[in-house]
C-alpha atoms as a PDB file:
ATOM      1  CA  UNK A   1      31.659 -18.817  21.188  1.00  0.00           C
ATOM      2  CA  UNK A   2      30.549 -15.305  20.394  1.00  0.00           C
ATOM      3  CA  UNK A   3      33.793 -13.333  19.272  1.00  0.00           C
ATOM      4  CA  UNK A   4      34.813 -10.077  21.520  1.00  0.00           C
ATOM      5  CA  UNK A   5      35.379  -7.028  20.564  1.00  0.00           C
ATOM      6  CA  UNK A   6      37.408  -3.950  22.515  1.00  0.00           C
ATOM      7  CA  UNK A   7      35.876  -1.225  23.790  1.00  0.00           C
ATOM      8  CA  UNK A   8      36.815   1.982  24.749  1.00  0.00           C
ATOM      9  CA  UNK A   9      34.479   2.320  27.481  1.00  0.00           C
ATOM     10  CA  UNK A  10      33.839  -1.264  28.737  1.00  0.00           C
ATOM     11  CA  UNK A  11      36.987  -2.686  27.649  1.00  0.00           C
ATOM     12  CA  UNK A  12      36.813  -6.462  25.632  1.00  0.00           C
ATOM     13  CA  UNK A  13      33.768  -7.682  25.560  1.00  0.00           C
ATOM     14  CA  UNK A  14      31.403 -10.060  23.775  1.00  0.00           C
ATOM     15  CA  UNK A  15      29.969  -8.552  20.072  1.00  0.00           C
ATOM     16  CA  UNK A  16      26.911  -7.364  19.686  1.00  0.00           C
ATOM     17  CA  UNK A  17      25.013  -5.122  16.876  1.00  0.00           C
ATOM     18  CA  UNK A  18      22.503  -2.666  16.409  1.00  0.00           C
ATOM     19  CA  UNK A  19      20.959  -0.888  14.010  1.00  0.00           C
ATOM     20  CA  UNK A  20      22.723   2.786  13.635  1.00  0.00           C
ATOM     21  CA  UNK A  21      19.571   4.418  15.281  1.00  0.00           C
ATOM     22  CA  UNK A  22      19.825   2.492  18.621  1.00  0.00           C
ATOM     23  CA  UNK A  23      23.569   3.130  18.216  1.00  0.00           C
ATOM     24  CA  UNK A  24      23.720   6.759  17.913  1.00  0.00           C
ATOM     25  CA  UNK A  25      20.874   7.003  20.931  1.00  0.00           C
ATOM     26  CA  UNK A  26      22.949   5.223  23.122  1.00  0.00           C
ATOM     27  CA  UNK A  27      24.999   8.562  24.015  1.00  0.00           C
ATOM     28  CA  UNK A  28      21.939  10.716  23.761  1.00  0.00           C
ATOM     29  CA  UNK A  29      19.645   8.423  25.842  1.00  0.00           C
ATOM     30  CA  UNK A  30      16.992   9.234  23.229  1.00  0.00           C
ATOM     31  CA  UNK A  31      14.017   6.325  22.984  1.00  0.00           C
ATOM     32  CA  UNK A  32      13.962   4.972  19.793  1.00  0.00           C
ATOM     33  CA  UNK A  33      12.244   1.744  20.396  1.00  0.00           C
ATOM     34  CA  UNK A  34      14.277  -1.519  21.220  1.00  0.00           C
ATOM     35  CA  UNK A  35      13.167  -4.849  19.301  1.00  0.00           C
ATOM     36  CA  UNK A  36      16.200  -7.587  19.586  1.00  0.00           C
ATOM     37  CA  UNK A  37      16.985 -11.530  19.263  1.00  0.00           C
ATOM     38  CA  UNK A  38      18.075 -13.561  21.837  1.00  0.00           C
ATOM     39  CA  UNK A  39      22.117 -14.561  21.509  1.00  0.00           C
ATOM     40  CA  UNK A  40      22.327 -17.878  20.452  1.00  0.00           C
ATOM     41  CA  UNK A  41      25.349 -20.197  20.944  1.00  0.00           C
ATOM     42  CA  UNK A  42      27.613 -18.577  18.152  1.00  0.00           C
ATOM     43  CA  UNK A  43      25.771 -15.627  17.002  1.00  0.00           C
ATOM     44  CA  UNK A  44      25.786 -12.470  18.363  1.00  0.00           C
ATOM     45  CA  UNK A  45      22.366 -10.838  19.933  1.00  0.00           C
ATOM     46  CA  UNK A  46      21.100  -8.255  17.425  1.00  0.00           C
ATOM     47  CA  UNK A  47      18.788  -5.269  18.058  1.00  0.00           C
ATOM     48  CA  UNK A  48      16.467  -2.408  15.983  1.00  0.00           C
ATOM     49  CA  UNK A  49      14.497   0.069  16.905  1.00  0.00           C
ATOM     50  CA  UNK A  50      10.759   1.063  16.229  1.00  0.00           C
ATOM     51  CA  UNK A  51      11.404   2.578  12.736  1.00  0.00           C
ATOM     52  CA  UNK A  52      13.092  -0.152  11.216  1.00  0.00           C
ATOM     53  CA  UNK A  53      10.869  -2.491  12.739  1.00  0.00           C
ATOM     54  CA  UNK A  54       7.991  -1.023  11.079  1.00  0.00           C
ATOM     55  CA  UNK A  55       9.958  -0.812   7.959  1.00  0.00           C
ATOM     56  CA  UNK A  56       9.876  -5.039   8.593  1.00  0.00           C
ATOM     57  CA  UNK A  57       6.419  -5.012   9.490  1.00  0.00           C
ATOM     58  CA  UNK A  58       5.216  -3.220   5.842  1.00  0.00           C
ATOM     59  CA  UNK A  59       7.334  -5.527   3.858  1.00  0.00           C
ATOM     60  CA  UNK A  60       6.732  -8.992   4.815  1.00  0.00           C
ATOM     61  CA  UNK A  61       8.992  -9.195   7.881  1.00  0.00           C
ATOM     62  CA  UNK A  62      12.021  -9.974   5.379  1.00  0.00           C
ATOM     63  CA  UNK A  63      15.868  -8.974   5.547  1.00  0.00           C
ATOM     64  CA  UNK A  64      16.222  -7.657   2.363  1.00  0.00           C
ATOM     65  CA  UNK A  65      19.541  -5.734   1.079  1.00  0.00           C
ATOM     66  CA  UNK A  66      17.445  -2.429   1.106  1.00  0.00           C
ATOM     67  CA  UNK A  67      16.495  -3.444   4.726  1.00  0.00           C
ATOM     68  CA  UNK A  68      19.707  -4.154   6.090  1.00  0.00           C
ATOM     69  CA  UNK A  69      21.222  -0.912   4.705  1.00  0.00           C
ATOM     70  CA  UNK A  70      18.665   1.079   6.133  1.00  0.00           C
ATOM     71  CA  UNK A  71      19.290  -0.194   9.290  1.00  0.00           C
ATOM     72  CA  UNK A  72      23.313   0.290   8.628  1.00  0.00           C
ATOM     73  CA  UNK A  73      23.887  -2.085  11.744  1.00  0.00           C
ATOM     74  CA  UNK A  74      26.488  -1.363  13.702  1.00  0.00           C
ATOM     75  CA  UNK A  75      29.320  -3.466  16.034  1.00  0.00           C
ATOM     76  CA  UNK A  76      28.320  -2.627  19.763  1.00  0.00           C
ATOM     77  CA  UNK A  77      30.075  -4.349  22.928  1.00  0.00           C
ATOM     78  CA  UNK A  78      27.737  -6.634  25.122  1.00  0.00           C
ATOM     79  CA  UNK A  79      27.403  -3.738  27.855  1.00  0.00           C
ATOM     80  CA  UNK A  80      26.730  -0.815  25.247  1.00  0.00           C
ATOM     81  CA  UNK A  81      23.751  -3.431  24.141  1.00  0.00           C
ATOM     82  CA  UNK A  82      22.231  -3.829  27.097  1.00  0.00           C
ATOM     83  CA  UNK A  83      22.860   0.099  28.196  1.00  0.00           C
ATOM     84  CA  UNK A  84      20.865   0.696  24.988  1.00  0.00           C
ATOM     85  CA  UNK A  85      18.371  -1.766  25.706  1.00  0.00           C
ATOM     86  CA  UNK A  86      17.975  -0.916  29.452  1.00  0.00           C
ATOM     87  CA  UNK A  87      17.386   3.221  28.033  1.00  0.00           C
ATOM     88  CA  UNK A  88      14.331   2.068  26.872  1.00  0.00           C
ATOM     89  CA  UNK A  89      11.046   1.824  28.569  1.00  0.00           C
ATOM     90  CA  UNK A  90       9.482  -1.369  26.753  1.00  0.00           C
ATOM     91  CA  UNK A  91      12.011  -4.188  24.877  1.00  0.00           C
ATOM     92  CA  UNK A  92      10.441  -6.476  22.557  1.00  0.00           C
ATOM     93  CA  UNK A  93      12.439  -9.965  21.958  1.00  0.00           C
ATOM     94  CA  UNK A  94      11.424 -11.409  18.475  1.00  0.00           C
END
């Protein structure tokens, strides 16, 4: 089971993350790109946006430390997630 997490604007809901670009366009409905995993059974879904996947892309698709704080991922409810994802024109599930 996917632990919740409280919301100010959708109240408690499932957790979710995404890197801190996606996160800050959420309010500004800015298109940043929208790459993401599917949720599995205990792990939350997780989502980055067309920088940081390129950043994967040039080195060797891996989640390195200097990856990962680049991306500063951030908690997100489930609805903020898929108000992010839905901003977008194109989603990419990897």
């Amino acid at each position: 089971m996917i632990e919740k997490v409280l919301c100010e604007i959708h109240g408690s809901k499932e957790m979710s993350f995404s890197c801190i670009h996606i996160a800050m366009a959420i309010d500004s409905k800015k298109q940043v790109g929208f790459f993401y995993s599917e949720a599995k059974e205990d792990l939350p879904q997780i989502a980055w946006c067309g920088t940081c996947e390129q950043y994967l892309l040039d080195n060797g698709e891996e989640w390195t430390d200097v990856f990962q704080a680049q991306a500063d991922f951030k908690m997100l409810c489930s609805d903020c997630f898929e108000e992010a994802k839905n901003n977008e024109l194109e989603t990419h599930l990897r």
